[in-house]
N, C-alpha and C. Protein backbone atom coordinates (compact mmCIF):
# COMPACT_ATOMS: atom_id res chain seq x y z
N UNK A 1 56.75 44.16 -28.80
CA UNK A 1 58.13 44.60 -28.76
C UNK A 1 58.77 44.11 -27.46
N UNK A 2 59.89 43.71 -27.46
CA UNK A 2 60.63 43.20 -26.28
C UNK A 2 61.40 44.03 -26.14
N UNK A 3 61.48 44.02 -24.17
CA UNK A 3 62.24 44.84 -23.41
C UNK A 3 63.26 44.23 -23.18
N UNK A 4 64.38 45.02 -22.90
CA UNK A 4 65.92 44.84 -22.20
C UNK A 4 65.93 44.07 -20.96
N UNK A 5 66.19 43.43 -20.92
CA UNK A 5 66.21 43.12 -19.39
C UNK A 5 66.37 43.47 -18.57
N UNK A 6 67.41 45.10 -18.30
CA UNK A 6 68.00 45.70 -17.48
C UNK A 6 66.63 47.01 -17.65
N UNK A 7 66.05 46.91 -18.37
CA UNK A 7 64.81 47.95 -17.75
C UNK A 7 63.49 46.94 -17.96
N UNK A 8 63.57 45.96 -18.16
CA UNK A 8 61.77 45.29 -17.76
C UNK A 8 61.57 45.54 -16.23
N UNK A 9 60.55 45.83 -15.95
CA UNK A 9 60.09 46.39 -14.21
C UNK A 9 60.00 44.76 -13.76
N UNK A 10 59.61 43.77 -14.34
CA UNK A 10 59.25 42.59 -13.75
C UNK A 10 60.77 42.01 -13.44
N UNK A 11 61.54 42.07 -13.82
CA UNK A 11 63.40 41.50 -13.76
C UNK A 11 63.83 42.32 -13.23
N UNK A 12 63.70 43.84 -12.68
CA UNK A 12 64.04 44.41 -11.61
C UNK A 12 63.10 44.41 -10.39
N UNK A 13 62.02 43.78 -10.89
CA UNK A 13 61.18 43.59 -9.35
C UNK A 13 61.80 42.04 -8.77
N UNK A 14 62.03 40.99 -9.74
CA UNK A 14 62.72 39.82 -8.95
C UNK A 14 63.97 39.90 -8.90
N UNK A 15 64.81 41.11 -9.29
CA UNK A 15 66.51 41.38 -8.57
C UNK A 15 66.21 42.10 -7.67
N UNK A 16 65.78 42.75 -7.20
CA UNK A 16 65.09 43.34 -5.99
C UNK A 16 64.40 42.84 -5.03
N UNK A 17 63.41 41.82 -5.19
CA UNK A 17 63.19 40.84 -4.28
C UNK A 17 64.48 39.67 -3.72
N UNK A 18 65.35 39.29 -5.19
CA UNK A 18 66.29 38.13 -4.40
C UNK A 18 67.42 38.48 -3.88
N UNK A 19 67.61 39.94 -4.02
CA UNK A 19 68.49 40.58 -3.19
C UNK A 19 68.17 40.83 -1.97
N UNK A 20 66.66 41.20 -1.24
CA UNK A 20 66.15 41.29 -0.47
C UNK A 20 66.25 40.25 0.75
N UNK A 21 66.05 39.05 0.34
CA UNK A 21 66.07 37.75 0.40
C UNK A 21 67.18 37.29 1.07
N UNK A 22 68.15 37.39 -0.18
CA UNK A 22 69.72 37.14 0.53
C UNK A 22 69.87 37.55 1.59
N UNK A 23 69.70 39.02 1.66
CA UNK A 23 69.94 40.07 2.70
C UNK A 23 69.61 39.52 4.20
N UNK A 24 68.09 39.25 3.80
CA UNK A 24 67.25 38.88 4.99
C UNK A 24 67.80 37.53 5.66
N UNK A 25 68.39 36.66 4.65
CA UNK A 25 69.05 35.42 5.39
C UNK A 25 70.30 35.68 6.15
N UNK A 26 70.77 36.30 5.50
CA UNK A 26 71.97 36.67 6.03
C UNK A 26 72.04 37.23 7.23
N UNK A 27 71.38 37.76 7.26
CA UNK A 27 70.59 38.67 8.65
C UNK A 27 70.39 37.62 9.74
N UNK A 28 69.67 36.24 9.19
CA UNK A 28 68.78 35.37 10.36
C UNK A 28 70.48 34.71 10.54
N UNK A 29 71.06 34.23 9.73
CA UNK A 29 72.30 33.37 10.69
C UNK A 29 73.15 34.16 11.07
N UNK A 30 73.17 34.85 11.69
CA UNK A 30 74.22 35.93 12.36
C UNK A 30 73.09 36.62 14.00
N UNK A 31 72.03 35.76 13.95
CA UNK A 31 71.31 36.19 15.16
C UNK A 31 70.47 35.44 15.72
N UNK A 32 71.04 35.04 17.18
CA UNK A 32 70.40 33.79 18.04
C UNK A 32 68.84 33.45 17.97
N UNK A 33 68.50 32.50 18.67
CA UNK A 33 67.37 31.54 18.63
C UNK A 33 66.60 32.73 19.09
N UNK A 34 66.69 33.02 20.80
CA UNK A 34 65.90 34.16 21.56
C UNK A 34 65.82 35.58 21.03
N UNK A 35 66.69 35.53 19.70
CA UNK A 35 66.40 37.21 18.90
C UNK A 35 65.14 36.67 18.52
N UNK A 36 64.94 35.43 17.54
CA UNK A 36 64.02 35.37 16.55
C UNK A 36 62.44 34.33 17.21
N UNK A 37 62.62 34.29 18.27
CA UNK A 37 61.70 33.97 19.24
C UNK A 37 61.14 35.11 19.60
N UNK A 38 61.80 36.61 20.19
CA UNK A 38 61.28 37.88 20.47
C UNK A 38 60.40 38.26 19.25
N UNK A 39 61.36 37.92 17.81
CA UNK A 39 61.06 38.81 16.74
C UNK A 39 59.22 38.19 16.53
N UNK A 40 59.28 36.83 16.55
CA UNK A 40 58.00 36.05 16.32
C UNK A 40 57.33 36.46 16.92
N UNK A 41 57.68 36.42 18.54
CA UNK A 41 56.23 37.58 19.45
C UNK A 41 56.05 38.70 19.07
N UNK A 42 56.86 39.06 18.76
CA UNK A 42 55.81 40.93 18.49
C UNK A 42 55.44 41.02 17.39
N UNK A 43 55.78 39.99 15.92
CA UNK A 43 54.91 40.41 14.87
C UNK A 43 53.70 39.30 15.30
N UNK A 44 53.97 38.34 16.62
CA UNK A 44 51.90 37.59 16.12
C UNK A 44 51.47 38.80 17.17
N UNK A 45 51.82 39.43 18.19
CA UNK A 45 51.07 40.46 18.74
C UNK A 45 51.07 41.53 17.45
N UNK A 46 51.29 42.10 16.98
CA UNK A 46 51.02 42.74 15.75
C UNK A 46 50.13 42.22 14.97
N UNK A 47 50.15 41.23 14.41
CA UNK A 47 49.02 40.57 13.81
C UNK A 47 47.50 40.59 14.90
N UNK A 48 47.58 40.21 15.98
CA UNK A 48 46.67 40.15 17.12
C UNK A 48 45.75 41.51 16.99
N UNK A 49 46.54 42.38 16.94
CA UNK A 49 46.01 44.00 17.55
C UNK A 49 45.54 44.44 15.82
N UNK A 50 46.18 43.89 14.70
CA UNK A 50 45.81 44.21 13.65
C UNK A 50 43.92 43.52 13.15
N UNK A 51 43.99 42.61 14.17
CA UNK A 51 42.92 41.67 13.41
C UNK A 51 41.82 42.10 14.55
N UNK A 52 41.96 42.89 15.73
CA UNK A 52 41.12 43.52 16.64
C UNK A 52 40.46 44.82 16.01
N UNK A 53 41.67 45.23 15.68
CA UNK A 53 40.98 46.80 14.71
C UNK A 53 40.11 46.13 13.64
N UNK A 54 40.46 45.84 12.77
CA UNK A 54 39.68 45.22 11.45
C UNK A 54 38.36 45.23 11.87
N UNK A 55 38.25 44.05 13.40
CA UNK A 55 36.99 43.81 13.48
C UNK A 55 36.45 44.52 14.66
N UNK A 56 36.67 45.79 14.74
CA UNK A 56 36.26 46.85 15.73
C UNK A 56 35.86 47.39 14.30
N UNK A 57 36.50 47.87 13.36
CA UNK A 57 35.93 48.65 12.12
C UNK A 57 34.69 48.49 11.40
N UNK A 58 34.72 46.48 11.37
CA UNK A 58 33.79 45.77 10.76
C UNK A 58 32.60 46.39 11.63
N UNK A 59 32.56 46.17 13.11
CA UNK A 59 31.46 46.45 13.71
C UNK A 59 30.90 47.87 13.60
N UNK A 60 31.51 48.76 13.61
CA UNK A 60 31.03 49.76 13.74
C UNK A 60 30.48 49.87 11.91
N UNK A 61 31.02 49.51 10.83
CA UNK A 61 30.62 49.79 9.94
C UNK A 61 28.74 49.10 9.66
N UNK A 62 29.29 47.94 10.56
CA UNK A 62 27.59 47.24 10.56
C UNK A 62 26.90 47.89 11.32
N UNK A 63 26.96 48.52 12.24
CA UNK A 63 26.17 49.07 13.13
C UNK A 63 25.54 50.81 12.80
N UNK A 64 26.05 50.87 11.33
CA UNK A 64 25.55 52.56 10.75
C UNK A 64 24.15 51.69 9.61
């Protein structure tokens, strides 16, 4: 049986993502080089401190 388009979850998950999208561009040209230079450092330090825990977890899980 075929769904509506206006309720399939998969066609409101990609109008919801490309709205997202837009949003998010719209966002980047309305904000300088040194915003999105800051923004890049703190998510790879985020990534950094994320991939320290992991493997602080890993260890201790090997070490029981």
């Amino acid at each position: 049986m075929e769904q509506n388009p206006h309720t399939n979850p998969l066609m409101g998950t990609l109008y919801l993502a490309g709205s997202w999208m837009l949003t998010f561009f719209s966002f980047l040209s309305t904000i300088d080089v040194s915003t999105v230079a800051g923004m890049m450092s703190c998510a790879v330090s985020m990534l950094a401190i994320w991939y320290y825990i992991l493997q602080i977890r890993k260890l201790k899980r090997d070490a029981e």
